[in-house]
Protein backbone atom coordinates (compact mmCIF):
# COMPACT_ATOMS: atom_id res chain seq x y z
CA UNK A 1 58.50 40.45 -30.41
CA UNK A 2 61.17 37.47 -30.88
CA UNK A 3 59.04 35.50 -28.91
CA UNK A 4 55.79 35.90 -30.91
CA UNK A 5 57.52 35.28 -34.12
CA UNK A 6 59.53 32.07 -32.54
CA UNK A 7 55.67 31.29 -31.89
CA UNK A 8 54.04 31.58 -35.18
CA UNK A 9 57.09 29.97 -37.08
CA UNK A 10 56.18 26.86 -34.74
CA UNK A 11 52.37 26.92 -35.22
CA UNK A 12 53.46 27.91 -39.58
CA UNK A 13 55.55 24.53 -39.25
CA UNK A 14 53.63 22.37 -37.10
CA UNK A 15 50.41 23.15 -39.84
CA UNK A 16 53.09 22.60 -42.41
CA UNK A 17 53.71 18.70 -41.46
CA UNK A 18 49.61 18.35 -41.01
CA UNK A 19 49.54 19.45 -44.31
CA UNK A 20 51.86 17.41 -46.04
CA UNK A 21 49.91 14.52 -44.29
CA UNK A 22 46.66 15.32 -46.03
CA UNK A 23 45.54 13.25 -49.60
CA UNK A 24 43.05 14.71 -51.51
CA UNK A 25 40.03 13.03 -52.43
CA UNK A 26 41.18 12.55 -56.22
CA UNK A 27 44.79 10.98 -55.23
CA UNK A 28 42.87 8.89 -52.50
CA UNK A 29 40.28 7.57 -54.57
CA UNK A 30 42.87 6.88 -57.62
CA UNK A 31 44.95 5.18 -54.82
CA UNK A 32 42.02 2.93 -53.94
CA UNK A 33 40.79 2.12 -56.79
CA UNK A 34 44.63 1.04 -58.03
CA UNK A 35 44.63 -1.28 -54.67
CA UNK A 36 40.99 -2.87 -55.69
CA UNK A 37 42.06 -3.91 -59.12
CA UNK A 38 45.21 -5.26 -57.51
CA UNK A 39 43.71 -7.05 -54.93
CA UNK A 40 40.94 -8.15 -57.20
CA UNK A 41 38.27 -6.46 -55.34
CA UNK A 42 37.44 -4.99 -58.89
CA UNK A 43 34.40 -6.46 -59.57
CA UNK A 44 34.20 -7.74 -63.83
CA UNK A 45 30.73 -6.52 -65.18
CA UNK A 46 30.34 -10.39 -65.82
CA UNK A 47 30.64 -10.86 -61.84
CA UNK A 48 27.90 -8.06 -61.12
CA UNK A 49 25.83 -9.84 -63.46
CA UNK A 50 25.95 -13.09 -61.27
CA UNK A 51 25.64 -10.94 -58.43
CA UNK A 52 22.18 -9.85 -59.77
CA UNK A 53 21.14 -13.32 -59.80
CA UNK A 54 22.78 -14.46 -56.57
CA UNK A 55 21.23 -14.83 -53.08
CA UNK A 56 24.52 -14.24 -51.05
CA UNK A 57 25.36 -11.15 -52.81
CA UNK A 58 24.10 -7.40 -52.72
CA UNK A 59 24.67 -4.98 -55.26
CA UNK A 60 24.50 -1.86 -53.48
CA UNK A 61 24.82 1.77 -55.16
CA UNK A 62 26.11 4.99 -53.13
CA UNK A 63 25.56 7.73 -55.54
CA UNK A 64 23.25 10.37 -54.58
CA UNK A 65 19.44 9.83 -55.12
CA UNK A 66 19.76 12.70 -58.28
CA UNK A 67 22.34 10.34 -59.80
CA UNK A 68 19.89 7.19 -59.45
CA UNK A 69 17.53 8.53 -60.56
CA UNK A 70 18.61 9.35 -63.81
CA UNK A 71 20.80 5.59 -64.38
CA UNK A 72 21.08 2.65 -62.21
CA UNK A 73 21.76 -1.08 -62.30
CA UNK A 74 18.03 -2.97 -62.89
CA UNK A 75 18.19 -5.11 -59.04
CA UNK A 76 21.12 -2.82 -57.67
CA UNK A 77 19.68 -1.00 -53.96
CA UNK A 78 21.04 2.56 -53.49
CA UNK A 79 22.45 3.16 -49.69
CA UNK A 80 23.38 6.19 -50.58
CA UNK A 81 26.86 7.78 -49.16
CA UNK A 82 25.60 9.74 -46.22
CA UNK A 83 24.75 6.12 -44.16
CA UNK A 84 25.64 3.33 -45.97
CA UNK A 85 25.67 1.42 -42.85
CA UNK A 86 22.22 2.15 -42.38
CA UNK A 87 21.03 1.36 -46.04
CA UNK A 88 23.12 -2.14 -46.07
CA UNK A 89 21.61 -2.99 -42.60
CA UNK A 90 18.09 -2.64 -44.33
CA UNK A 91 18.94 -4.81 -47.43
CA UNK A 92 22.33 -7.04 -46.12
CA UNK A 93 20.94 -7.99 -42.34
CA UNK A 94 17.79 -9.68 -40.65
CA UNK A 95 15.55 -8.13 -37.67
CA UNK A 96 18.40 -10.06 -35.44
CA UNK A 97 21.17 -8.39 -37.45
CA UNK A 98 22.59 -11.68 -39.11
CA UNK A 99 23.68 -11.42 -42.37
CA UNK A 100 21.47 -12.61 -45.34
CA UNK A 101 23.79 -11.44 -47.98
CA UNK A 102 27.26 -11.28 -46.52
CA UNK A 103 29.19 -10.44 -49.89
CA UNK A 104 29.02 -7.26 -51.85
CA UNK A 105 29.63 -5.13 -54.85
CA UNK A 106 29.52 -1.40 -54.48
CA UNK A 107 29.23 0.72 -57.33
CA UNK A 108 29.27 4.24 -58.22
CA UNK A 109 29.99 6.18 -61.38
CA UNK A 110 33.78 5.67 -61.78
CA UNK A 111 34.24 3.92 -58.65
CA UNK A 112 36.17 6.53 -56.57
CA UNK A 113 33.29 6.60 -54.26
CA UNK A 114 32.46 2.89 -53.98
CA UNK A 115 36.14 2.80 -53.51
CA UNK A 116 36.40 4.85 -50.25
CA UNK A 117 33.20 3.59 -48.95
CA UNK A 118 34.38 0.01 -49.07
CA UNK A 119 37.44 0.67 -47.10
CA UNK A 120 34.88 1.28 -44.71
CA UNK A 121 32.05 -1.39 -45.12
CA UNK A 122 35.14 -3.94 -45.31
CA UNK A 123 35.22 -3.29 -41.62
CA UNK A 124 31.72 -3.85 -41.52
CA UNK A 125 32.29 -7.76 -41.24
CA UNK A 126 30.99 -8.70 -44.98
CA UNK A 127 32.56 -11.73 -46.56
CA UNK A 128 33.47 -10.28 -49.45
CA UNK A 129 33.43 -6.24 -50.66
CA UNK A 130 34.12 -5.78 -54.36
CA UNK A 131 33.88 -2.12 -56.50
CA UNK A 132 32.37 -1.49 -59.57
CA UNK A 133 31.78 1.42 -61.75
CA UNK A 134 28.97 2.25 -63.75
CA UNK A 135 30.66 3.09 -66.55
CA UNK A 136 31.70 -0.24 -67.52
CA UNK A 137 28.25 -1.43 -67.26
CA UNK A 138 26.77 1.45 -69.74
CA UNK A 139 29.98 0.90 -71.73
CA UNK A 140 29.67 -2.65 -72.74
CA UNK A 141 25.89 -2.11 -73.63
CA UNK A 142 24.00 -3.57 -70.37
CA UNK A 143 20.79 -1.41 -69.72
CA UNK A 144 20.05 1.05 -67.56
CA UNK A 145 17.08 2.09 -65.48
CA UNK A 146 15.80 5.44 -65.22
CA UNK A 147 12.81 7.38 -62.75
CA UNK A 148 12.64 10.55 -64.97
CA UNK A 149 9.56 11.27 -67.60
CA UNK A 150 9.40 14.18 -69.68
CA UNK A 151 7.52 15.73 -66.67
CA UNK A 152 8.50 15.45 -63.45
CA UNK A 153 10.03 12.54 -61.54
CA UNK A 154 7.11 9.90 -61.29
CA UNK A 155 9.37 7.80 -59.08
CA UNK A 156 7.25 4.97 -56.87
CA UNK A 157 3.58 5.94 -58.58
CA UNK A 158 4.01 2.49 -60.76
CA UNK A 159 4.90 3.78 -63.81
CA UNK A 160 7.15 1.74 -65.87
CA UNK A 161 9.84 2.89 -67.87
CA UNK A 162 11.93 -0.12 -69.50
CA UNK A 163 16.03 0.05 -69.97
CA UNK A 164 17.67 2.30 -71.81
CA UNK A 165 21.14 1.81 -73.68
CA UNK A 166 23.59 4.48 -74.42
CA UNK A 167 24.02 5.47 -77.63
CA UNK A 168 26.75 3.55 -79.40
CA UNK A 169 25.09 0.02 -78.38
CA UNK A 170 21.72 1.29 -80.46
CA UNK A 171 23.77 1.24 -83.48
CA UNK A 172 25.00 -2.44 -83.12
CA UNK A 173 21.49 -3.66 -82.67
């Protein structure tokens, strides 16, 4: 009986110091997102902008495909967050998998995502891997893109939709 007990107070302490190793995704992605404005690998919504425009960069979006739907960045690919690798190697590489655009801006809502992902796709050997969130971009009045209708999602039958501004930049125009 000692000897079971002696037993499961090792495996109760052993799980204990596991445990205390483990970061949530909140405190991870807070942490992350602290080091990227640090570092500045916080990308400025004036830098995505020239991003948009630039042949060395990618703007690449992880959010799910229900998020992109409904807002995303007009010239901003989605990779998604399942295989980014696999979505950058169709936009960032050639068929000999050299780079064409070796520096990049991931965004995601509030950047906790792109933030995690980047530690990542750092690795990836990209020049340059900046974060951005999307609520800046909304925030300061830059449009938005958007695949819903009244109906159902028409996305890739041609239909055009135009941007769309959030709210409180409709009243300054």
């Amino acid at each position: 009986m000692k000897i079971k007990m002696i037993i499961l107070s090792f495996i109760l302490a052993t799980g204990s110091l596991f445990a205390a190793e483990f970061v949530n995704y909140s405190k991870l992605s807070s942490m992350l997102k602290k080091e990227n404005k640090e570092n500045g690998t916080y990308a400025t919504t004036e830098e995505v902008k020239a991003a948009l425009k630039s042949k060395d960069w990618l703007v690449a979006d992880v959010r799910t495909m229900e998020e992109w739907s409904a807002a995303h960045i007009k010239g901003a690919v989605r990779i998604g967050r399942q295989a980014p690798e696999k979505g950058l190697a169709l936009h960032a590489l050639d068929m000999d998998d050299n780079f064409i655009k070796q520096n990049l801006i991931i965004v995601c809502n509030s950047a906790a995502r792109a933030s995690i992902e980047a530690e990542t796709i750092r690795k990836m050997g990209f020049k340059q891997v900046k974060v951005y969130d999307l609520y800046s971009w909304i925030d300061e009045c830059n449009p938005v893109v958007t695949k819903y209708t009244v109906k159902k999602d028409k996305g890739g039958t041609g239909l055009k939709f135009g941007n769309f501004y959030a709210e409180h930049c409709k009243e300054k125009k």
